[in-house]
Structures are given as C-alpha cells and as structure tokens.
Protein backbone atom coordinates (compact mmCIF):
# COMPACT_ATOMS: atom_id res chain seq x y z
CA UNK A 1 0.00 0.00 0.00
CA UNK A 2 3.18 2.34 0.53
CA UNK A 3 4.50 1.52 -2.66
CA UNK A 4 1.64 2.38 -4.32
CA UNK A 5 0.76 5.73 -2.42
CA UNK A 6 4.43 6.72 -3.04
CA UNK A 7 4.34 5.98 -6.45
CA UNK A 8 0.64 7.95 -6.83
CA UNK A 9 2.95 10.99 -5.46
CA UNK A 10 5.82 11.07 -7.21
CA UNK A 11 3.88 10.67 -10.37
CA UNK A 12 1.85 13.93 -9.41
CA UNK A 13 4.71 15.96 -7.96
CA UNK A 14 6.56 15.37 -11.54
CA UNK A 15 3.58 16.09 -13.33
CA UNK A 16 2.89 19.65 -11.59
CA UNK A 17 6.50 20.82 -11.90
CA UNK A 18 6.87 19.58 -14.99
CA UNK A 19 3.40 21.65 -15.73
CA UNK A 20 5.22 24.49 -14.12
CA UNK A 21 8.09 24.48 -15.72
CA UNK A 22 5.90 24.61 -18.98
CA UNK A 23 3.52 27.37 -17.85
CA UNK A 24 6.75 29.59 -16.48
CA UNK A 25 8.19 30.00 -20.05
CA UNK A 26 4.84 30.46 -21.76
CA UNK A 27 3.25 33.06 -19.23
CA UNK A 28 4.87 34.66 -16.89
CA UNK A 29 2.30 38.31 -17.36
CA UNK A 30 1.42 40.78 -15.42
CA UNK A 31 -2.05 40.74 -13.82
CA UNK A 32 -3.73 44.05 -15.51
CA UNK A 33 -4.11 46.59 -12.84
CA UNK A 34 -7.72 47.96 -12.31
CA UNK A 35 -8.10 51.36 -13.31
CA UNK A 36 -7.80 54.42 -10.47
CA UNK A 37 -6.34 51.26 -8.32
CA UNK A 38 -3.46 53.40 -7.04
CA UNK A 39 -5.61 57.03 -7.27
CA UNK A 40 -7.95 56.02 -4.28
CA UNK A 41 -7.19 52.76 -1.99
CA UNK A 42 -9.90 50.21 -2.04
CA UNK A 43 -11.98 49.78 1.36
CA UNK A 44 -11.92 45.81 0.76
CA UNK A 45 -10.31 43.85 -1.51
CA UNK A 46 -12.49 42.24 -4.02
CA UNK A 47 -12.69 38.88 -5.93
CA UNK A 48 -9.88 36.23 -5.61
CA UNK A 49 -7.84 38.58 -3.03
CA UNK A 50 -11.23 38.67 -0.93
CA UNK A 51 -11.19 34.93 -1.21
CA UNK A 52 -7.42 34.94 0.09
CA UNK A 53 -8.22 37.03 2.87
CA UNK A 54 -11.27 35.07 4.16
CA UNK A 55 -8.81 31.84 4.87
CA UNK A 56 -7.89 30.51 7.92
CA UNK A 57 -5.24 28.38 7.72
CA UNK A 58 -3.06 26.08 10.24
CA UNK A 59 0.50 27.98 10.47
CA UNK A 60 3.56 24.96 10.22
CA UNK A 61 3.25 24.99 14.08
CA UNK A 62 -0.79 23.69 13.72
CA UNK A 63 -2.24 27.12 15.20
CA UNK A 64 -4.80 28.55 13.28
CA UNK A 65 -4.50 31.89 11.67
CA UNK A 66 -6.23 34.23 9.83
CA UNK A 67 -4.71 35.02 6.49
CA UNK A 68 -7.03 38.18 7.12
CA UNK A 69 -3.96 39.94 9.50
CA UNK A 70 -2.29 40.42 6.00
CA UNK A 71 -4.71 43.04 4.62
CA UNK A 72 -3.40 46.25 3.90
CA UNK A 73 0.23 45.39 3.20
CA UNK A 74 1.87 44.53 0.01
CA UNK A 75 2.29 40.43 -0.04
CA UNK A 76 4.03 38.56 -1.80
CA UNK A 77 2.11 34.96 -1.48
CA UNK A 78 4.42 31.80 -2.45
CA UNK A 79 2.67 28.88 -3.52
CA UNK A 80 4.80 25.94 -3.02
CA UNK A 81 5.46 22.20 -1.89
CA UNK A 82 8.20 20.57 0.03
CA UNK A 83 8.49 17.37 -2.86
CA UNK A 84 9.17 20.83 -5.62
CA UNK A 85 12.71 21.34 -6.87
CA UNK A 86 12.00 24.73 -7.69
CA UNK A 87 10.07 25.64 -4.79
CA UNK A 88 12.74 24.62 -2.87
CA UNK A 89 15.26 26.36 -4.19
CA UNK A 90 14.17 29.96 -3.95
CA UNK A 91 12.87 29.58 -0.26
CA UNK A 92 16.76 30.64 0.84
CA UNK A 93 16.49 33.78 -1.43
CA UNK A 94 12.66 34.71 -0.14
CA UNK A 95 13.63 34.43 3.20
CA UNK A 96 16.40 36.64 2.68
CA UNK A 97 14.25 39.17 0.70
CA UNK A 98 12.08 39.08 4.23
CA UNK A 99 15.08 39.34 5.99
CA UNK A 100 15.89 42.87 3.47
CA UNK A 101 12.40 44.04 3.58
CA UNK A 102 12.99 44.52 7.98
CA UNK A 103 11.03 47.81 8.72
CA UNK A 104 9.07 48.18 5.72
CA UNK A 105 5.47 46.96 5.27
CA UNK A 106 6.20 44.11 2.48
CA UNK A 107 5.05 40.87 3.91
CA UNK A 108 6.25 37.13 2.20
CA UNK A 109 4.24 34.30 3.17
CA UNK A 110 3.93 30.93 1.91
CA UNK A 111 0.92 28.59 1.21
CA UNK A 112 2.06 24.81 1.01
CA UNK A 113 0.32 22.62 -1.16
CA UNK A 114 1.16 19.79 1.44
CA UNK A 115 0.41 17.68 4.37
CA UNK A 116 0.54 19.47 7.38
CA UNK A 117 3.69 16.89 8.81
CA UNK A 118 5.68 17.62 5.81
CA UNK A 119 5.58 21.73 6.14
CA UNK A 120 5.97 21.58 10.12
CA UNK A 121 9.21 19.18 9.63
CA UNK A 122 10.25 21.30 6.00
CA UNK A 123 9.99 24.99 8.04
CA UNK A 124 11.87 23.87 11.21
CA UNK A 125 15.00 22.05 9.10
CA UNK A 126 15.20 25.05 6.73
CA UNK A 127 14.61 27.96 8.79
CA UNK A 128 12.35 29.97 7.27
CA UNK A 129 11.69 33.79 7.85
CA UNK A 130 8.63 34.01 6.97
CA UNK A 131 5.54 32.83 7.64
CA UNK A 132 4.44 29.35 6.48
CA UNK A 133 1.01 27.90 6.32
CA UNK A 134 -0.49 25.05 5.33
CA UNK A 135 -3.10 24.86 1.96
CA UNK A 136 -3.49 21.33 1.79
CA UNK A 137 -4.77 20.44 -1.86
CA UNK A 138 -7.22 23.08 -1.22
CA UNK A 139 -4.57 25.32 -1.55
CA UNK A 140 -3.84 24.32 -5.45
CA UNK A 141 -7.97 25.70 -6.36
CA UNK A 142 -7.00 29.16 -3.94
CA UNK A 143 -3.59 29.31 -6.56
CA UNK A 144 -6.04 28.89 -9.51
CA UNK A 145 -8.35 31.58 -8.15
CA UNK A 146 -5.66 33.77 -8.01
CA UNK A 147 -4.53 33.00 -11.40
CA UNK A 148 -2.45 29.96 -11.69
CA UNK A 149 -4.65 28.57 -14.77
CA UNK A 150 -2.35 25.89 -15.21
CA UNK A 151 -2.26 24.34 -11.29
CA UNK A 152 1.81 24.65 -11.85
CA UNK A 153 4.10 25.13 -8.60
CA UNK A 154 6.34 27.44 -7.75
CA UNK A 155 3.18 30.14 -8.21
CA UNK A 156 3.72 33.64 -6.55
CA UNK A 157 1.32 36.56 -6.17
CA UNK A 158 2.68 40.23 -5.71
CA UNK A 159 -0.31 41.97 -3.61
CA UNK A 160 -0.82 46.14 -3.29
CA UNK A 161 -1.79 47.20 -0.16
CA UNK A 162 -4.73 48.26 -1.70
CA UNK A 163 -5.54 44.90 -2.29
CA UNK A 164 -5.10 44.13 -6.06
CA UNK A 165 -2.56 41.54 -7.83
CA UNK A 166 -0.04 43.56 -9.38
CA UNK A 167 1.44 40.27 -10.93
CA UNK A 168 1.66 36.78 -10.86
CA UNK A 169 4.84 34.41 -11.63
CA UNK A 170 4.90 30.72 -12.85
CA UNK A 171 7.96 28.99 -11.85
CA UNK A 172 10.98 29.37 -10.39
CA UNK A 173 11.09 33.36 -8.87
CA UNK A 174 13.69 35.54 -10.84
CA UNK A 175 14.66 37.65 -7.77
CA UNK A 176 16.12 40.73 -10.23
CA UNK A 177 12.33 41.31 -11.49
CA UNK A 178 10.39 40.25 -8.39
CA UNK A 179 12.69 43.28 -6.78
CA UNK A 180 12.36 45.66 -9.77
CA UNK A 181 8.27 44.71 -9.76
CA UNK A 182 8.56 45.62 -5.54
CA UNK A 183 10.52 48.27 -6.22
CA UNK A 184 7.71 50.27 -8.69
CA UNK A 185 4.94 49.56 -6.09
C-alpha cells in the first residue's frame, strides 16, 4: 500500500512541476491593474484577493491563523510544496528578501500545497523567515483563483496594499524582477 501511495505521489509531484516548468516560459504576465487602483485605496479587496483574505489556515506549528492579518500590506504569497525542486530552491532567497524588507510593510508568506507533517518538519530544518502555512490540496484551487490557470508550482502573487494583484509568476522566482516589480509599487 506504501508503494503504491508513493508511487501515486511522485507521479503527481513530476507532473505539476513539470506543468510548471511549462507554464513559467509560456506566461509569466502581469495581472492588468484595475483602473484608479493606485488614485484612491480600495476599502476591501475584491474577488480572488477577498477569497485569500477570508482563509484561515493552520501555520507549520498547527495554530490557526487568519490570512485576514495580512490586509493592507503589500504580499508577496508563495505557492509551493516541500516534494518541488523549484520551490525549494528559492525559499533561501525569499527568506532573505524578508530578511531585506525589515522595517518596511512588504510581507512574504507561503501557502504549502502539502500535508501538514511535511511543512511543520520542511519549516523547522530550513529555517524559514517568513511565515508558512499550510493549503493542503485546497490550496492548489485558492492558486487557480488567483490566477495559476495551469495548477503549476512554484506560483507567486505580488499583492498592493490596496488589495489588487499587481502580478503573478509561474515557476521558479527571478529575484532581479520580483525586486524591480517591488521596487515600482
């Protein structure tokens, strides 16, 4: 029954970064940005940032939290899973964009797409700097509703304070443009 399971896993973990890798060279656009968006801050967010805001989700230690403390700051939201190369990899260089973002009101989380035993034992081994929570498979459909069409992992989400996606970004992070995107916020 292990065997199987394990084999059920793998197949799926090499199909959705396989699908990522795929989806990060053919769209990695910029969410349009709705018009008078940065001439008057909205009083709630609307649509799939609403839906983002409304979750409560188990933090990697298993307390509950409510992904509604984030409102008002620019996020960046990392959609990711402990059995994803890519994912993986740029979790060093997020945490150490947290770690340069000290004082200012940018905010990095991350939503694993993962069992709840896998994140708590991922985040303490690796140290992370940011907040960690845990999406479950539930967390794949809150990716797609934010627009990750094709269900691919690494998927980011650069939030406005006022509560809009500014952009989204399929695949591995390329830290020169996430900073450049921050940087004309």
């Amino acid at each position: 029954m292990f065997k199987k399971n394990y084999l059920v896993y793998a197949v799926i973990a090499i199909a959705c970064g396989a699908a990522g890798v795929w989806a990060s060279l053919h769209s990695n656009k910029a969410a349009p940005a709705a018009a008078g968006a940065a001439a008057a801050p909205a009083a709630a967010p609307a649509g799939p940032v609403a839906a983002l805001f409304q979750q409560k989700l188990k933090d990697n230690q298993g307390v509950e939290q409510a992904l509604a403390q984030w409102q008002g700051k620019p996020l960046v939201v990392n959609f990711w899973a402990t059995w994803c190369g890519p994912c993986v990899e740029e979790m060093p260089e997020l945490s150490a964009l947290q770690g340069e973002q000290a004082g200012k009101p940018l905010q990095i989380i991350g939503i694993g797409i993962d069992s709840p035993t896998n994140i708590a034992e991922f985040a303490e081994k690796h140290k992370i700097a940011y907040p960690v929570y845990v999406g479950g498979m539930s967390g794949t459909d809150l990716s797609r509703q934010l627009g990750n069409a094709h269900g691919g992992l690494p998927f980011t989400v650069l939030i406005g304070a006022d509560g809009q996606v500014k952009k989204t970004y399929l695949g591995r992070l390329k830290f020169d443009e996430l900073r450049a995107d921050l940087a004309s916020m």
